[in-house]
PDB file of N, CA and C in Angstrom:
ATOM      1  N   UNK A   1     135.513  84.799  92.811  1.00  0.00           N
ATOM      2  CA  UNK A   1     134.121  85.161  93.056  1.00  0.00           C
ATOM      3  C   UNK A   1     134.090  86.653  93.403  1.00  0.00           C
ATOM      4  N   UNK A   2     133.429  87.422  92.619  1.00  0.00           N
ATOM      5  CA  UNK A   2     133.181  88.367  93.300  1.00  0.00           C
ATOM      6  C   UNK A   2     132.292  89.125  94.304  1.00  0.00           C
ATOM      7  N   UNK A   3     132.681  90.344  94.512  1.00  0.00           N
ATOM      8  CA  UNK A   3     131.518  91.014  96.114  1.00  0.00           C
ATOM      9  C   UNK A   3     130.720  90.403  95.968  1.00  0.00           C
ATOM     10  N   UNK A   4     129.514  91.007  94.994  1.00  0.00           N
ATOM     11  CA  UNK A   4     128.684  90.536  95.213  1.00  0.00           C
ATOM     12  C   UNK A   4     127.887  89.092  95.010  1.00  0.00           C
ATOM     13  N   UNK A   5     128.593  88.470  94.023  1.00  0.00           N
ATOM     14  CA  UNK A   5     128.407  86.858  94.697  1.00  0.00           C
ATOM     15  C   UNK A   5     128.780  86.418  95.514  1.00  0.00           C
ATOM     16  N   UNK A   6     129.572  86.746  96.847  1.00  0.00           N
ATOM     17  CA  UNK A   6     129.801  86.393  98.130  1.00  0.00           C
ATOM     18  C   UNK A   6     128.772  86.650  98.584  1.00  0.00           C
ATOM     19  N   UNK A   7     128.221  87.792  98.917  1.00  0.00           N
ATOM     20  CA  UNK A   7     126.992  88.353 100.250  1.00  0.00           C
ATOM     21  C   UNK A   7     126.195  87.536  99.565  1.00  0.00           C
ATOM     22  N   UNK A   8     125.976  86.886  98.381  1.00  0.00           N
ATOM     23  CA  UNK A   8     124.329  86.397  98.106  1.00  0.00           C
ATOM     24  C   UNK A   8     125.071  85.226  98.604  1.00  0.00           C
ATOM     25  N   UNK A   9     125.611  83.978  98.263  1.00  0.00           N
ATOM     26  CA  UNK A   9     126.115  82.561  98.763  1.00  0.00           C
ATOM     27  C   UNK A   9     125.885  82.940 100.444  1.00  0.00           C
ATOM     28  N   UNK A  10     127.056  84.166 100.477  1.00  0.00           N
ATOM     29  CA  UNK A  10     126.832  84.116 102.603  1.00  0.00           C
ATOM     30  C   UNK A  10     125.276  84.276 103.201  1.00  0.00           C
ATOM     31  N   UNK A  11     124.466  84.978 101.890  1.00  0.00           N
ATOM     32  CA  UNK A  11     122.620  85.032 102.571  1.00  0.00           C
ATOM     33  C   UNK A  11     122.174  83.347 102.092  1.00  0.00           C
ATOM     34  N   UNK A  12     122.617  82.598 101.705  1.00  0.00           N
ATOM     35  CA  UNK A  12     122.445  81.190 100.967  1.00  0.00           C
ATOM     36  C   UNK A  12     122.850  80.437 101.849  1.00  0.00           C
ATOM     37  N   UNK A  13     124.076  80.636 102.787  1.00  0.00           N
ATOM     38  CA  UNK A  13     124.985  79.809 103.802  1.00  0.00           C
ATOM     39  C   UNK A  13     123.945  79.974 104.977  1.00  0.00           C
ATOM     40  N   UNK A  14     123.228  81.262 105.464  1.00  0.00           N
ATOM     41  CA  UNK A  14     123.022  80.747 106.717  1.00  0.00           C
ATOM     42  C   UNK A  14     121.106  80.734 106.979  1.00  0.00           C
ATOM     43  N   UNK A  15     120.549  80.441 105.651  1.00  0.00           N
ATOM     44  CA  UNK A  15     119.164  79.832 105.623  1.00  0.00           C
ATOM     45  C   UNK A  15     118.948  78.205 105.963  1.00  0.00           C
ATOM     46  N   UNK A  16     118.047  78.454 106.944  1.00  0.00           N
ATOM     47  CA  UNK A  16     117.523  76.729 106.893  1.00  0.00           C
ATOM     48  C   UNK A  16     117.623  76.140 105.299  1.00  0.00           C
ATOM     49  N   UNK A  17     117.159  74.324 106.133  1.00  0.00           N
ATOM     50  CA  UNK A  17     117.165  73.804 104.932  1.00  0.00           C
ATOM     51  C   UNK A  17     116.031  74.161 104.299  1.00  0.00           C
ATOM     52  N   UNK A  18     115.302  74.092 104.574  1.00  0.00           N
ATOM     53  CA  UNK A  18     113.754  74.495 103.891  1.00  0.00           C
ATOM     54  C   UNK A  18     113.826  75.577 103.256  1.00  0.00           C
ATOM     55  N   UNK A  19     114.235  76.811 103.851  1.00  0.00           N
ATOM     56  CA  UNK A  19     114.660  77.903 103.103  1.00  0.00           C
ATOM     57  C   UNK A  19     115.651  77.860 101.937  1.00  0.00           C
ATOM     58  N   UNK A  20     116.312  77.268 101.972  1.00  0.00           N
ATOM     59  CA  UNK A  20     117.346  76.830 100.967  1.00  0.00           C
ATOM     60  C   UNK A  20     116.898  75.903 100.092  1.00  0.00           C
ATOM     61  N   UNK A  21     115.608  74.884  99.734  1.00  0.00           N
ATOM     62  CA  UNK A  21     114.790  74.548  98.728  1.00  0.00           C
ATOM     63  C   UNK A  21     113.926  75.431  98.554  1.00  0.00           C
ATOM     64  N   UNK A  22     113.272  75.989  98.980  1.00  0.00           N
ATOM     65  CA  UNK A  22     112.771  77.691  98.583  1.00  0.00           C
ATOM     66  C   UNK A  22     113.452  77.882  97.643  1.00  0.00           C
ATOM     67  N   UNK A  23     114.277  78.813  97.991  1.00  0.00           N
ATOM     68  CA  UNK A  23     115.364  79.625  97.391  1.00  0.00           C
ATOM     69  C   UNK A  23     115.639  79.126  95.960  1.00  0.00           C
ATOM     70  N   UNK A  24     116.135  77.704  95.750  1.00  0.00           N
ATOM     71  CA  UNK A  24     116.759  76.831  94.940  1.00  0.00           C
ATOM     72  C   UNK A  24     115.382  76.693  93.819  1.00  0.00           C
ATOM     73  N   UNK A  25     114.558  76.434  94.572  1.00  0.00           N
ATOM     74  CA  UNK A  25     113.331  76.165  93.769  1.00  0.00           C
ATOM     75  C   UNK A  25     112.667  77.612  92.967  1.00  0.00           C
ATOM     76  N   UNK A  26     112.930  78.385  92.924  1.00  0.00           N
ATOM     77  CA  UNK A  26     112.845  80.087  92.710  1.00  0.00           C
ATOM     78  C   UNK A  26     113.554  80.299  91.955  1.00  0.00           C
ATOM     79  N   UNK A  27     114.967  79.737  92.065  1.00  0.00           N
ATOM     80  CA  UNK A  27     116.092  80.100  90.890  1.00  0.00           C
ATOM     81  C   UNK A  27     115.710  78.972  89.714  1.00  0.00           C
ATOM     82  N   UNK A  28     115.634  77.556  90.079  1.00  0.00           N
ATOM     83  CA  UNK A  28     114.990  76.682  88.906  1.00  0.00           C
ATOM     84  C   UNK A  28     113.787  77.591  88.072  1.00  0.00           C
ATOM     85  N   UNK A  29     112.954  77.730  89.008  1.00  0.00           N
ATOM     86  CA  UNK A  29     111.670  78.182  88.421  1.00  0.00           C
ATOM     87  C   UNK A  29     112.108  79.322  87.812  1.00  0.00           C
ATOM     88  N   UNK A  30     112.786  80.494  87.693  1.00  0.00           N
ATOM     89  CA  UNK A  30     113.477  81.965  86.957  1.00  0.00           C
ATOM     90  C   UNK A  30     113.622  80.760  85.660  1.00  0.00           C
ATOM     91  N   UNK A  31     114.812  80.165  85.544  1.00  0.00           N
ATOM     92  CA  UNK A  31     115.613  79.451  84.835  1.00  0.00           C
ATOM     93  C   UNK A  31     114.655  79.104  83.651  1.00  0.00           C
ATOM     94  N   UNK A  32     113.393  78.042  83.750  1.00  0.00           N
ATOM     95  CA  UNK A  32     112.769  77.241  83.189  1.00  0.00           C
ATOM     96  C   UNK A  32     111.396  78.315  82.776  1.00  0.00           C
ATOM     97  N   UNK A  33     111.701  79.543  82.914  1.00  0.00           N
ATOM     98  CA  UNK A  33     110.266  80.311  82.505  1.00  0.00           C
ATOM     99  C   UNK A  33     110.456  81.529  81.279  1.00  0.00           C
ATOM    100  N   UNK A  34     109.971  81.833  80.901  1.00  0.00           N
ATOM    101  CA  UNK A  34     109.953  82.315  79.568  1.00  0.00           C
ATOM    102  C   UNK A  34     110.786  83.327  80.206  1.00  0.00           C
ATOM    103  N   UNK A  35     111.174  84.608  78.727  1.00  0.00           N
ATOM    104  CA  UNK A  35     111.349  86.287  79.500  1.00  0.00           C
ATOM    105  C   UNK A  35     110.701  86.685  80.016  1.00  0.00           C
ATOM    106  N   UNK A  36     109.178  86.786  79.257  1.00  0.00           N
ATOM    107  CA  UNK A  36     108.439  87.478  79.786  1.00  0.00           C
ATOM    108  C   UNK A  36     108.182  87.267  81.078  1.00  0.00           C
ATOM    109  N   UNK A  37     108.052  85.927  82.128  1.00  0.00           N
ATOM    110  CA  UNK A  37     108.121  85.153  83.558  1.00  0.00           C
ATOM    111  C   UNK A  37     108.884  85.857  83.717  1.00  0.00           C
ATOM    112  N   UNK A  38     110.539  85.569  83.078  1.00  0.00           N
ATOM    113  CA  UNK A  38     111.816  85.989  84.016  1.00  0.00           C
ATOM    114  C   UNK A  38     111.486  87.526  84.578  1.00  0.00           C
ATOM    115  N   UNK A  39     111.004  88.609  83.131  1.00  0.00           N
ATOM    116  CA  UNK A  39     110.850  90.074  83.692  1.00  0.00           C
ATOM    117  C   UNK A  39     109.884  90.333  84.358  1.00  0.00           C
ATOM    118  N   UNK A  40     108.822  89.429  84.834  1.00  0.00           N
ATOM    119  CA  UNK A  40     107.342  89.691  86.193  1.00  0.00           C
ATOM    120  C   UNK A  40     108.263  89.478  87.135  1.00  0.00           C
ATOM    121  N   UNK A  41     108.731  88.275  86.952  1.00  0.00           N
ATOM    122  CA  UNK A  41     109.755  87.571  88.817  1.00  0.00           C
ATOM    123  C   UNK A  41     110.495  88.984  89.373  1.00  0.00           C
ATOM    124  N   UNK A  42     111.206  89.441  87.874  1.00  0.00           N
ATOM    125  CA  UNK A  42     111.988  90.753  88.374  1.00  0.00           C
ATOM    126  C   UNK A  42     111.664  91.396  88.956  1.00  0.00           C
ATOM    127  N   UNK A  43     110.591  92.484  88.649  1.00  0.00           N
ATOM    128  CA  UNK A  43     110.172  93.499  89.013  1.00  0.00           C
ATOM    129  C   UNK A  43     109.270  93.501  90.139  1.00  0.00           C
ATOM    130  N   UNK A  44     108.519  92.315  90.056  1.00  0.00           N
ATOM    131  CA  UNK A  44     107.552  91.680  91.475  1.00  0.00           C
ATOM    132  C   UNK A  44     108.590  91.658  92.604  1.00  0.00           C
ATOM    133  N   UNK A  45     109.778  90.798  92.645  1.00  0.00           N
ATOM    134  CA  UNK A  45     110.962  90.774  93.791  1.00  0.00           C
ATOM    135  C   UNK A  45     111.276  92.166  93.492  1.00  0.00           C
ATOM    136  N   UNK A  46     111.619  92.553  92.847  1.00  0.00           N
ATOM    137  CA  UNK A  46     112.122  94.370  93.014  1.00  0.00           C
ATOM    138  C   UNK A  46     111.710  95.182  93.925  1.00  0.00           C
ATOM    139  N   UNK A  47     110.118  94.975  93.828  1.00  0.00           N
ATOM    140  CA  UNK A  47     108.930  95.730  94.185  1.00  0.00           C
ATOM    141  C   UNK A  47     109.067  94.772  95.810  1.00  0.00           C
ATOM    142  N   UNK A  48     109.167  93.332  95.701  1.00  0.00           N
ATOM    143  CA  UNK A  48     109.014  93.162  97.663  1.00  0.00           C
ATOM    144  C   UNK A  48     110.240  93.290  98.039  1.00  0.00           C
ATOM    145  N   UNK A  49     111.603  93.856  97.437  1.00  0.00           N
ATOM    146  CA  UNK A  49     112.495  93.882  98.360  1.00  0.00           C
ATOM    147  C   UNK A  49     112.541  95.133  98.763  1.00  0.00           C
ATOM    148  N   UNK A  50     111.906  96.176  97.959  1.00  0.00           N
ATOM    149  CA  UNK A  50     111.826  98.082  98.144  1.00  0.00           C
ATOM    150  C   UNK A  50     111.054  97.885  99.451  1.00  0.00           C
ATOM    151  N   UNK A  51     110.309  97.030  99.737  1.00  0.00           N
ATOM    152  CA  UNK A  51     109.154  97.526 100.861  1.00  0.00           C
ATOM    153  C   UNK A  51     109.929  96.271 102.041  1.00  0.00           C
ATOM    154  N   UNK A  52     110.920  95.584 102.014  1.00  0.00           N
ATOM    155  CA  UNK A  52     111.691  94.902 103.112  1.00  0.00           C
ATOM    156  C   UNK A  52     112.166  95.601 103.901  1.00  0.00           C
ATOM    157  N   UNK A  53     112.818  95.525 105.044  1.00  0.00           N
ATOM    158  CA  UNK A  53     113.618  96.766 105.758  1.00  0.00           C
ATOM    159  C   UNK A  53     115.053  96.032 105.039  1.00  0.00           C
ATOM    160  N   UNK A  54     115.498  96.887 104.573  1.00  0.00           N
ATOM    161  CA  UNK A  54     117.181  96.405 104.301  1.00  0.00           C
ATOM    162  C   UNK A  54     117.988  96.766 104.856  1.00  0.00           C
ATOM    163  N   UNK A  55     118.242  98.103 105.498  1.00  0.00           N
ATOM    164  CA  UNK A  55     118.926  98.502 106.429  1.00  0.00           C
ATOM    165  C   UNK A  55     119.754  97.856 107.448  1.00  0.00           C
ATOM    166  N   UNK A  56     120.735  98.355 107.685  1.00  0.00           N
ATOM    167  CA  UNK A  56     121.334  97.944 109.298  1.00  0.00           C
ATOM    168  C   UNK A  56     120.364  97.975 110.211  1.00  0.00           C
ATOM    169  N   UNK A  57     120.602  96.685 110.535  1.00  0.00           N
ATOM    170  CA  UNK A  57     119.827  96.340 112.088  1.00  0.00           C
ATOM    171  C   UNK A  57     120.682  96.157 113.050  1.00  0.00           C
ATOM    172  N   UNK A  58     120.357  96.242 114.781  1.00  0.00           N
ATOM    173  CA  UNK A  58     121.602  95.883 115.513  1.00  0.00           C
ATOM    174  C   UNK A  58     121.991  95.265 115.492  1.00  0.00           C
ATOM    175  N   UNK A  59     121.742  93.608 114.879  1.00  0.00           N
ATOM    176  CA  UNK A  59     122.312  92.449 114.917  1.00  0.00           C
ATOM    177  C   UNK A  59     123.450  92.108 113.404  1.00  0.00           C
ATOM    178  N   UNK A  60     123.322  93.324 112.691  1.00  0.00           N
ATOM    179  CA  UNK A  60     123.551  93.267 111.305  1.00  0.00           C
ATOM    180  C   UNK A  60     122.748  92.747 110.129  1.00  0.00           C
ATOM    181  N   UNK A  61     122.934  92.920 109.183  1.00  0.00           N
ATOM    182  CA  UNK A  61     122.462  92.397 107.985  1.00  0.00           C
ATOM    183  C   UNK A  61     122.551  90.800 107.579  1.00  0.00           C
ATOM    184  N   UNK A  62     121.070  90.348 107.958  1.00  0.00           N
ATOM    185  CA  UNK A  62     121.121  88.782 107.515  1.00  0.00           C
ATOM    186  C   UNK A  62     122.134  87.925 106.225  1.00  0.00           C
ATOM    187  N   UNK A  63     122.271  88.691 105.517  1.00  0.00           N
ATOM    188  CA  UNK A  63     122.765  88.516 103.920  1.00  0.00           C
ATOM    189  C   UNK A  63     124.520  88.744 104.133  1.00  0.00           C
ATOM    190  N   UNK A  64     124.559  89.765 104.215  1.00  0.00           N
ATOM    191  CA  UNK A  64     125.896  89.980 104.086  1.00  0.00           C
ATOM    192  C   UNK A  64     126.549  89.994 105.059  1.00  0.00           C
ATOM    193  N   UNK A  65     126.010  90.148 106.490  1.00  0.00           N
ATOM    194  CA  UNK A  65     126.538  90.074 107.684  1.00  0.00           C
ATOM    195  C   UNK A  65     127.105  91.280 108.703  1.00  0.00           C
ATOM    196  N   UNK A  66     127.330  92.476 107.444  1.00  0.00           N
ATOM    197  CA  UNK A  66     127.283  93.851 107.804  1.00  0.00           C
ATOM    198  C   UNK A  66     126.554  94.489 108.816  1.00  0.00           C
TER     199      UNK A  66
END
């Protein structure tokens, strides 16, 4: 497995369950939708993760743990 499929599984490992049918249900739904779907999902998540704080926080990074 590589880097970066670790930090996404380790942001996958420590979501609730609910969050984790979210999640699951998001990747089905990518899966089962045209390109044109797949490239809105893209750029729409593109666009809300630019405006997330991603940064180091004091507690570290939810995702990767950094």
């Amino acid at each position: 497995m590589n880097d970066k499929t670790k930090r996404v599984f380790n942001g996958w490992l420590v979501l609730s369950a609910d969050e984790r049918a979210e999640f699951e249900k998001a990747v089905r739904d990518y899966h089962s939708s045209t390109s044109t779907k797949q490239r809105e999902l893209r750029e729409t998540f593109s666009d809300r993760v630019q405006k997330m704080q991603t940064g180091p926080l004091s507690s570290g990074c939810a995702c990767c743990g950094r």
